[in-house]
Protein backbone atom coordinates (compact mmCIF):
# COMPACT_ATOMS: atom_id res chain seq x y z
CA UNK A 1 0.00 0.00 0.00
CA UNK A 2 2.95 2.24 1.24
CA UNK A 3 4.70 1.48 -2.29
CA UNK A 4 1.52 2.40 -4.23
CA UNK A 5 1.31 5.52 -2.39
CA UNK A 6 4.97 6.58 -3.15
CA UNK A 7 4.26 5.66 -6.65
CA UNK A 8 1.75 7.54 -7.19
CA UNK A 9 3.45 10.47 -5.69
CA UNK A 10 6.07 9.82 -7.60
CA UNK A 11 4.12 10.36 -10.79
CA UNK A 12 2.16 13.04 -10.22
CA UNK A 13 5.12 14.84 -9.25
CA UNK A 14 6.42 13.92 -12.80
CA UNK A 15 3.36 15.38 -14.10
CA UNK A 16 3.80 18.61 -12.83
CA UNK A 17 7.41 18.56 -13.55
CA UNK A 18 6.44 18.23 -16.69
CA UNK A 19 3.04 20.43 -16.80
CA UNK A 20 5.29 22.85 -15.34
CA UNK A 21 8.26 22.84 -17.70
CA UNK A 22 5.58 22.91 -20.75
CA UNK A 23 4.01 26.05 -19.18
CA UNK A 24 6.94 28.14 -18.15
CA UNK A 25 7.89 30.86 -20.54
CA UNK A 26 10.29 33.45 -20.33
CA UNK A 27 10.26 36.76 -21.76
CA UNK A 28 13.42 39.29 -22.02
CA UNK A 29 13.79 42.57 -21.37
CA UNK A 30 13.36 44.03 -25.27
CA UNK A 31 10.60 41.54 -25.71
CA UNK A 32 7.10 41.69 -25.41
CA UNK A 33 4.68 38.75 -24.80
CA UNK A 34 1.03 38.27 -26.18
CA UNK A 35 -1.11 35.40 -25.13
CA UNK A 36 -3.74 33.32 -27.82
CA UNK A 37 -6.16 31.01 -25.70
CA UNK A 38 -7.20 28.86 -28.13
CA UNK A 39 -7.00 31.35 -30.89
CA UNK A 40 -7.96 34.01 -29.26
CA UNK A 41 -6.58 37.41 -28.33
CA UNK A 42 -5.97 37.60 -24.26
CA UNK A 43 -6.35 41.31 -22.49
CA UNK A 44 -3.01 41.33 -20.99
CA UNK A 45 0.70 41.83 -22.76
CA UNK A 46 2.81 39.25 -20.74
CA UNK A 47 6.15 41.92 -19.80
CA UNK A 48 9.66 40.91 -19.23
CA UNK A 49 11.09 37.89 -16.72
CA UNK A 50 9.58 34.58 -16.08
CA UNK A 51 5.53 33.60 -17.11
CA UNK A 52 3.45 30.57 -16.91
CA UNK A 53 0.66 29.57 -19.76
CA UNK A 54 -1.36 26.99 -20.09
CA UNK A 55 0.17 24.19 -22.16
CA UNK A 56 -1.60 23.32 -25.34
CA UNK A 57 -4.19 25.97 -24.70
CA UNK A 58 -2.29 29.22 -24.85
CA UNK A 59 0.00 29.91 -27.40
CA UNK A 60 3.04 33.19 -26.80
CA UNK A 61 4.18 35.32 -29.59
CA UNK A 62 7.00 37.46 -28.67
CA UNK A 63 7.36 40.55 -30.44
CA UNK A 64 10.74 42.23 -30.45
CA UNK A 65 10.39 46.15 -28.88
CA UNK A 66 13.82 47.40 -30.13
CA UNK A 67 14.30 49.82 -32.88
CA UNK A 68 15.08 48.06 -36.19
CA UNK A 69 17.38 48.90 -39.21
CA UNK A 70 15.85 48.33 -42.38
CA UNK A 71 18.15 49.29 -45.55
CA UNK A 72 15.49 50.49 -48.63
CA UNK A 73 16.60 48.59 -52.21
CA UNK A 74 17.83 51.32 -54.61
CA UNK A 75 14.71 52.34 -56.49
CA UNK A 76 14.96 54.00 -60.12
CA UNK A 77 12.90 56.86 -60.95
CA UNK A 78 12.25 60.14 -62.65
CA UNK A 79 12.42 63.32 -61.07
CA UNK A 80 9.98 66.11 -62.42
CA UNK A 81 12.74 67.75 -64.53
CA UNK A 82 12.73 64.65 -66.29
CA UNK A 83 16.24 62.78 -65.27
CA UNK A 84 17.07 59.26 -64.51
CA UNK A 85 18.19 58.57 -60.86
CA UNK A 86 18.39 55.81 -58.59
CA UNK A 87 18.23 56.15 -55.34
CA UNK A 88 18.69 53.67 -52.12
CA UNK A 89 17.31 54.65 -48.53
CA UNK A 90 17.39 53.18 -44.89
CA UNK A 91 14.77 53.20 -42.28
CA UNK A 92 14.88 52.92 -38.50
CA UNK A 93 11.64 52.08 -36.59
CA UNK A 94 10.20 50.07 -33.46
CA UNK A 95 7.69 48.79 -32.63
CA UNK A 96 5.01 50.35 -30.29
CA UNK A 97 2.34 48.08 -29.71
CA UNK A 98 2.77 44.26 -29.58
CA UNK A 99 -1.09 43.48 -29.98
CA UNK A 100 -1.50 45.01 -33.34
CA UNK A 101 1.87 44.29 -34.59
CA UNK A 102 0.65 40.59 -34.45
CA UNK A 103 -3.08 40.93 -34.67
CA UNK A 104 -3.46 43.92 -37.33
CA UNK A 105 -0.53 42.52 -39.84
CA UNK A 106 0.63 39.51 -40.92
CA UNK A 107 4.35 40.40 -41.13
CA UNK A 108 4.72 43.98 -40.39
CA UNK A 109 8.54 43.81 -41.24
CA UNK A 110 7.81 42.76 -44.40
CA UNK A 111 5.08 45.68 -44.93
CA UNK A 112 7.34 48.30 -43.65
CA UNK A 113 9.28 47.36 -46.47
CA UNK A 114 7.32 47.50 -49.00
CA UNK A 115 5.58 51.32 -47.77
CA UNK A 116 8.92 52.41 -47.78
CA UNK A 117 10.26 51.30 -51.23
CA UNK A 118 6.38 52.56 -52.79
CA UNK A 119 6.86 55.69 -50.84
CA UNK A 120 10.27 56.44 -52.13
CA UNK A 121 9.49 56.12 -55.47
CA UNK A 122 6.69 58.39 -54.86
CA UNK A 123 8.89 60.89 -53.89
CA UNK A 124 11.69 60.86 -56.33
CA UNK A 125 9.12 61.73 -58.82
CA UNK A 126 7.45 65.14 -56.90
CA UNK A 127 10.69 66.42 -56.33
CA UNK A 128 13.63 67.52 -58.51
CA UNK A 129 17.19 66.79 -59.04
CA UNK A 130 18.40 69.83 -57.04
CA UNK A 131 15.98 69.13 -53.90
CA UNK A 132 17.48 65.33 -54.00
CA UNK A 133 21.28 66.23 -53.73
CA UNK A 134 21.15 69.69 -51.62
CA UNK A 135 17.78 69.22 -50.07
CA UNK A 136 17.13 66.27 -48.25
CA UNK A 137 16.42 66.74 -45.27
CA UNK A 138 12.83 68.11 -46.37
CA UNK A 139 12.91 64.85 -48.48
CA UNK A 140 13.39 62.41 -45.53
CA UNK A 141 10.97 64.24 -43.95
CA UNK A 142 8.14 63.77 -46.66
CA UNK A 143 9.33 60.33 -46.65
CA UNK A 144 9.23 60.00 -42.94
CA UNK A 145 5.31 61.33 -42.78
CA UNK A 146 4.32 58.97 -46.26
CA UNK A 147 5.38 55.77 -44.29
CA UNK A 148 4.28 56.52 -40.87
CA UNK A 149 0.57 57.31 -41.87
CA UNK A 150 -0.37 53.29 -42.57
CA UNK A 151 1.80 52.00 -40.27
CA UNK A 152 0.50 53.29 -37.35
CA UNK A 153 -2.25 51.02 -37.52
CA UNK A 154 -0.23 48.23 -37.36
CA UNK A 155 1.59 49.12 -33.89
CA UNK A 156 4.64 50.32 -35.48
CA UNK A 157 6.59 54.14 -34.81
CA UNK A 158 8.91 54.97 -37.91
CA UNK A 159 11.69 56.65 -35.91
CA UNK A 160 13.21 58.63 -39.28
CA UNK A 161 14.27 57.91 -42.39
CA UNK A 162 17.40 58.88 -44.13
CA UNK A 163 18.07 58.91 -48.25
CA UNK A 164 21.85 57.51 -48.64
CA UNK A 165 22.82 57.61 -52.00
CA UNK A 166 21.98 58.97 -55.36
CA UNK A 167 23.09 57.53 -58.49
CA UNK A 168 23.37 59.96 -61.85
CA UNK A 169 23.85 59.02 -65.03
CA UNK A 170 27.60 59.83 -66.38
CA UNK A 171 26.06 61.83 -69.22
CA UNK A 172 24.04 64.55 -66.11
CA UNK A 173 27.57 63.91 -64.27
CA UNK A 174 29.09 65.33 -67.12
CA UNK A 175 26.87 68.38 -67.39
CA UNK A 176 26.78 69.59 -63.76
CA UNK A 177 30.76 69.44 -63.95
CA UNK A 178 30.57 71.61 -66.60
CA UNK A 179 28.00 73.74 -65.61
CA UNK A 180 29.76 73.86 -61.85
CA UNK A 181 33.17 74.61 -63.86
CA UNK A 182 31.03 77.56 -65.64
CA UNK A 183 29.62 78.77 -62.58
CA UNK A 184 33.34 78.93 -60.59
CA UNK A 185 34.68 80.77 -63.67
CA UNK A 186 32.31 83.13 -63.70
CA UNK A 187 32.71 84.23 -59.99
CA UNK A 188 36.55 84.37 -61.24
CA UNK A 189 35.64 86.72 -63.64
CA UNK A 190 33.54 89.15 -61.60
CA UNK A 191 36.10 89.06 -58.57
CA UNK A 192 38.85 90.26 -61.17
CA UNK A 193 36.91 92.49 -63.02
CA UNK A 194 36.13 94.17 -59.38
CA UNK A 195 39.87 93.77 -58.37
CA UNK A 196 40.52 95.87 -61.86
CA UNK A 197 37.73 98.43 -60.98
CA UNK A 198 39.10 99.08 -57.64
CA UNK A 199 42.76 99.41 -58.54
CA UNK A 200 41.53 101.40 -61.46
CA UNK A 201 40.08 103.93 -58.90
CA UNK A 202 43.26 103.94 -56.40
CA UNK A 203 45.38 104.51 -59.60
CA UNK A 204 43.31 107.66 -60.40
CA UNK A 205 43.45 108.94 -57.23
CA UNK A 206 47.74 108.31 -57.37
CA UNK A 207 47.92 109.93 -60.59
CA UNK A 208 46.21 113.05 -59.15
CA UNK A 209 48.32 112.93 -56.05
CA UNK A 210 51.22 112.59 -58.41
CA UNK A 211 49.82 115.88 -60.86
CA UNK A 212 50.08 118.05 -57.70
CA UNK A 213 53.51 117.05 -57.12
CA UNK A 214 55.75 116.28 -60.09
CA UNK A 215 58.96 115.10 -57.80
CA UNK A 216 56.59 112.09 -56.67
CA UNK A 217 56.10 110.72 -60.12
CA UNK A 218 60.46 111.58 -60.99
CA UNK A 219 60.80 109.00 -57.65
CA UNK A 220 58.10 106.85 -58.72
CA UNK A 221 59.99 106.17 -62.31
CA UNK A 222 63.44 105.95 -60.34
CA UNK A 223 61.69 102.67 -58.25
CA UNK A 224 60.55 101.15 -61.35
CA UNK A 225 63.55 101.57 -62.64
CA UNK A 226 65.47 99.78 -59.54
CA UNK A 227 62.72 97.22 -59.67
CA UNK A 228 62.98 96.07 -63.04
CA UNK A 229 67.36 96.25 -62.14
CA UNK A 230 67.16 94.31 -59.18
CA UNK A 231 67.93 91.15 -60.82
CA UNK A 232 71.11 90.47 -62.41
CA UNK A 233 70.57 91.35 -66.50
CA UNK A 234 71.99 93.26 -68.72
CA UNK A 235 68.87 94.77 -70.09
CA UNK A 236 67.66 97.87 -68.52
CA UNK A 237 63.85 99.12 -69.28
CA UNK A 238 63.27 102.60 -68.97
CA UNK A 239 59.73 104.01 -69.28
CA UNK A 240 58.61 106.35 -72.16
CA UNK A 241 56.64 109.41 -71.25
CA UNK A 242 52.98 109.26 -73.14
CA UNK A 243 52.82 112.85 -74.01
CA UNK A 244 56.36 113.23 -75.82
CA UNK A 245 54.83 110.36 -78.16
CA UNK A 246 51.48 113.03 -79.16
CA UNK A 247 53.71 115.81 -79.08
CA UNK A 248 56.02 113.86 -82.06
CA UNK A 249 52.17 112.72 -83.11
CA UNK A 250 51.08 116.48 -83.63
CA UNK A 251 54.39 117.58 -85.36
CA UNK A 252 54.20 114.89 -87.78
CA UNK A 253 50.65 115.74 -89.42
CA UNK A 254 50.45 117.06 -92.58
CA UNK A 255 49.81 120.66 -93.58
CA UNK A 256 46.63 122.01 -93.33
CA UNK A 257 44.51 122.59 -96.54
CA UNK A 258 44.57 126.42 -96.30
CA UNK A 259 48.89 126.28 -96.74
CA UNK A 260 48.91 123.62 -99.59
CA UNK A 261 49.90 125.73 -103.45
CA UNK A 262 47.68 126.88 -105.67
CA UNK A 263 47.89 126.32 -109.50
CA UNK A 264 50.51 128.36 -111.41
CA UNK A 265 49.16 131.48 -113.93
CA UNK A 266 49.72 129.04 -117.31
CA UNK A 267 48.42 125.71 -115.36
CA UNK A 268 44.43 124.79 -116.29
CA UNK A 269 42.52 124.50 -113.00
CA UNK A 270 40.58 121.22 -112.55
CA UNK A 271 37.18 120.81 -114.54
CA UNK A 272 33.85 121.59 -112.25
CA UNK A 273 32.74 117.78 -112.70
CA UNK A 274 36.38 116.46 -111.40
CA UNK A 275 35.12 114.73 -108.11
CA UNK A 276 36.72 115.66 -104.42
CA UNK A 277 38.72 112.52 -104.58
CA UNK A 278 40.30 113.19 -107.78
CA UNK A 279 41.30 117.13 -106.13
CA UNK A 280 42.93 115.49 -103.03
CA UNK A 281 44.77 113.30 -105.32
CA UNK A 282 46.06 116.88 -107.49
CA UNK A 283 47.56 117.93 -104.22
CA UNK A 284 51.03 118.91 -104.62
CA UNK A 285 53.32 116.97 -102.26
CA UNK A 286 55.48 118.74 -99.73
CA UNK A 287 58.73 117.83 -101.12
CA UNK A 288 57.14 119.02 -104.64
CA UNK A 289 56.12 121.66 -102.80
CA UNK A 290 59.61 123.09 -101.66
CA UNK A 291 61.08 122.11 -105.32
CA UNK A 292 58.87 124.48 -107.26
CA UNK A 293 59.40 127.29 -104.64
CA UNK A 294 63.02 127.12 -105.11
CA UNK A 295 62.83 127.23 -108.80
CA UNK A 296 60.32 129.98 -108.49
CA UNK A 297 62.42 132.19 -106.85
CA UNK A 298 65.59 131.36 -108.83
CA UNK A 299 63.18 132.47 -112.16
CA UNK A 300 62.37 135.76 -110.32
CA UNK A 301 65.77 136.66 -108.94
CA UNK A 302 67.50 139.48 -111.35
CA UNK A 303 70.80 138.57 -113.17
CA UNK A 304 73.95 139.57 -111.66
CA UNK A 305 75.67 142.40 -112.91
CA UNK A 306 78.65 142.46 -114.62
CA UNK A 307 82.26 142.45 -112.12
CA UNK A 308 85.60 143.06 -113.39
CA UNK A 309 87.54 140.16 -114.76
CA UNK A 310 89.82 138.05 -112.05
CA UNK A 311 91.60 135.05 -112.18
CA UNK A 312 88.75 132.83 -110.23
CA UNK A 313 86.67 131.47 -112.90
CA UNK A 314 82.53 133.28 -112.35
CA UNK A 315 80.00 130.98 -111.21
CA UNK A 316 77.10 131.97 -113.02
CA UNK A 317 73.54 132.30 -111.32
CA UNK A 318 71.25 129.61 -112.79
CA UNK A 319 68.25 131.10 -114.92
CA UNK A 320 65.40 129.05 -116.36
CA UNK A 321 64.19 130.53 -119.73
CA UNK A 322 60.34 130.91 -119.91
CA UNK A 323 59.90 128.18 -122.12
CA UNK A 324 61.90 126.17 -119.63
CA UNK A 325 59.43 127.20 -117.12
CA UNK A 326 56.35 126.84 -118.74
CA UNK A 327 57.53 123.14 -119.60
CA UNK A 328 58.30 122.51 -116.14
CA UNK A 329 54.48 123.72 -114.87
CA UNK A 330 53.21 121.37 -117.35
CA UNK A 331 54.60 118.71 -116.30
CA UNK A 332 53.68 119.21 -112.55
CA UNK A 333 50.55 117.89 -111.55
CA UNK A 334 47.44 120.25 -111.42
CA UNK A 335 46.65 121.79 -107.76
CA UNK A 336 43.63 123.69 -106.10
CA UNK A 337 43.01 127.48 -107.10
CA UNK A 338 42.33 128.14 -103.85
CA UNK A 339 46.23 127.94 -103.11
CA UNK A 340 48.76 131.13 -103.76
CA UNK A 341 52.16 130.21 -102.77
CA UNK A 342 53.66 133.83 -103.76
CA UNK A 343 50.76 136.29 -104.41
CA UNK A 344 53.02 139.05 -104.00
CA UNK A 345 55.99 138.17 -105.63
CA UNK A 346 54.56 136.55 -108.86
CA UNK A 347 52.25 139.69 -108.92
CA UNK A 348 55.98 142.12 -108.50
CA UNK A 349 57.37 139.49 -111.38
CA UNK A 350 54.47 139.94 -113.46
CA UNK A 351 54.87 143.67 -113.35
């Protein structure tokens, strides 16, 4: 009877051993525990540490509460200026409430990641290719609210989301270099141009300094001219003054039209439907000019009167016969009437 007793003892201590082993449960700190008796829902979230259920009644589910890393696949899309991208995202979130995280989804892990890759390619195409590479944090934003909206109702927080990389084609690579290369050389351009502008107006303001006081601009020439010696050549530059250049300028024009000869007494004047071209082109030259004076006045001058003999040969004055003369203004080109070299002496020779 005794043995029976211990037997029986004996095995119903093996059946709670083993009811108890079958209905002991432990849950860890991250975790969260909810109960199904027999398929459905119970009230209470089991926590963290050690729980009993009732063997092959309730079933646990534990649901993970830490926040969860979840990289995006690169999606391809089109922005809204029309270009080509692909672009790759990651998302952090947790979950919130353990009921509807089982109840309300079937895999919420997998769902997450599916709102997120929809949602991205959603927003590549509302935004353009500027706002993707220098504005993103709006993006991720955008991004952030798109996702979180349905997956609220499945128990789950989306914690942020953050784009990582965005993929060009080499062709757009190709143009923003350029066009960044443009922009740089352009800001190059304006900075000198205002460098030139300001030294422009500090020169100005030198060279005045220098007009009231001509010994400043004597040393100013005598450092340039011990800069440009300081190293050893043989080559020394001296500057030029500017204004003895116009003043050789000036003296080098031609005579003015009111000086130039006139036409001799037995030359034709030009015909009244000569054009002005062909009367600039009559012009004597100067060299002419100085010829026919000289010959002129050796016409006019009397002859010299007779001296007493002496043993030095006579150097006779040259004359030029009229005929001579009149040959000679024939053969020189025709000139202006407007011109009198001599009025008074060819008027004294006439008479």
């Amino acid at each position: 009877m005794v043995e029976e007793l211990v037997a029986a003892g004996a095995a119903l201590v093996s059946v709670g051993a083993v009811y108890a082993m079958a209905a002991a449960r432990v849950v860890k700190q991250y975790e969260r525990g909810v109960v199904l008796r027999l398929g459905r829902l119970r009230s209470g979230v089991r926590g963290p540490g050690f729980t009993l259920i009732v063997p092959f009644v309730d079933k646990l589910q534990k649901v993970n509460m830490q926040i969860v890393t979840m990289p995006v696949p690169a999606q391809d899309g089109i922005t809204r200026d029309n270009v080509t991208v692909r672009v790759d995202a990651v998302i952090y979130f947790k979950v919130v409430s353990a009921a509807d995280a089982i109840m309300r989804v079937e895999d919420y892990r997998f769902a997450v990641s599916q709102m997120a890759q929809t949602s991205l390619r959603s927003i590549i195409g509302k935004s353009e290719l500027d706002d993707l590479l220098s504005n993103r944090e709006k993006l991720n934003q955008g991004l952030e609210l798109m996702i979180d909206s349905p997956a609220v109702e499945w128990g789950v927080s989306i914690d942020r989301v953050e784009i990582k990389d965005v993929s060009l084609p080499e062709t757009m690579k190709r143009s923003m270099a350029r066009q960044a290369e443009a922009d740089r050389e352009r800001r190059a351009r304006v900075i000198n141009a205002d460098a030139e502008l300001q030294a422009s107006r500090k020169l100005a303001e030198a060279a005045k300094e220098m007009a009231d006081t001509p010994s400043a601009l004597q040393l100013r020439l005598l450092q340039t001219v011990v800069a440009v010696a300081a190293e050893k050549n043989s080559t020394l530059v001296l500057p030029f003054p500017v204004e003895l250049l116009r003043f050789l300028e000036r003296a080098q024009q031609p005579t003015p039209a009111a000086q130039q000869p006139l036409p001799s007494e037995g030359q034709s004047s030009p015909s009244e439907g000569q054009s002005a071209s062909a009367q600039q082109q009559a012009l004597l030259s100067p060299q002419l000019f100085a010829q026919l004076q000289r010959l002129l006045s050796q016409s006019q001058q009397p002859l010299p009167e007779a001296k007493e003999p002496s043993s030095e040969p006579e150097r006779s004055v040259p004359s030029m016969p009229a005929a001579g003369e009149q040959s000679m203004r024939e053969q020189l080109p025709p000139v202006l009437e407007s011109f009198d070299p001599d009025p008074e002496g060819s008027k004294s020779g006439q008479g």
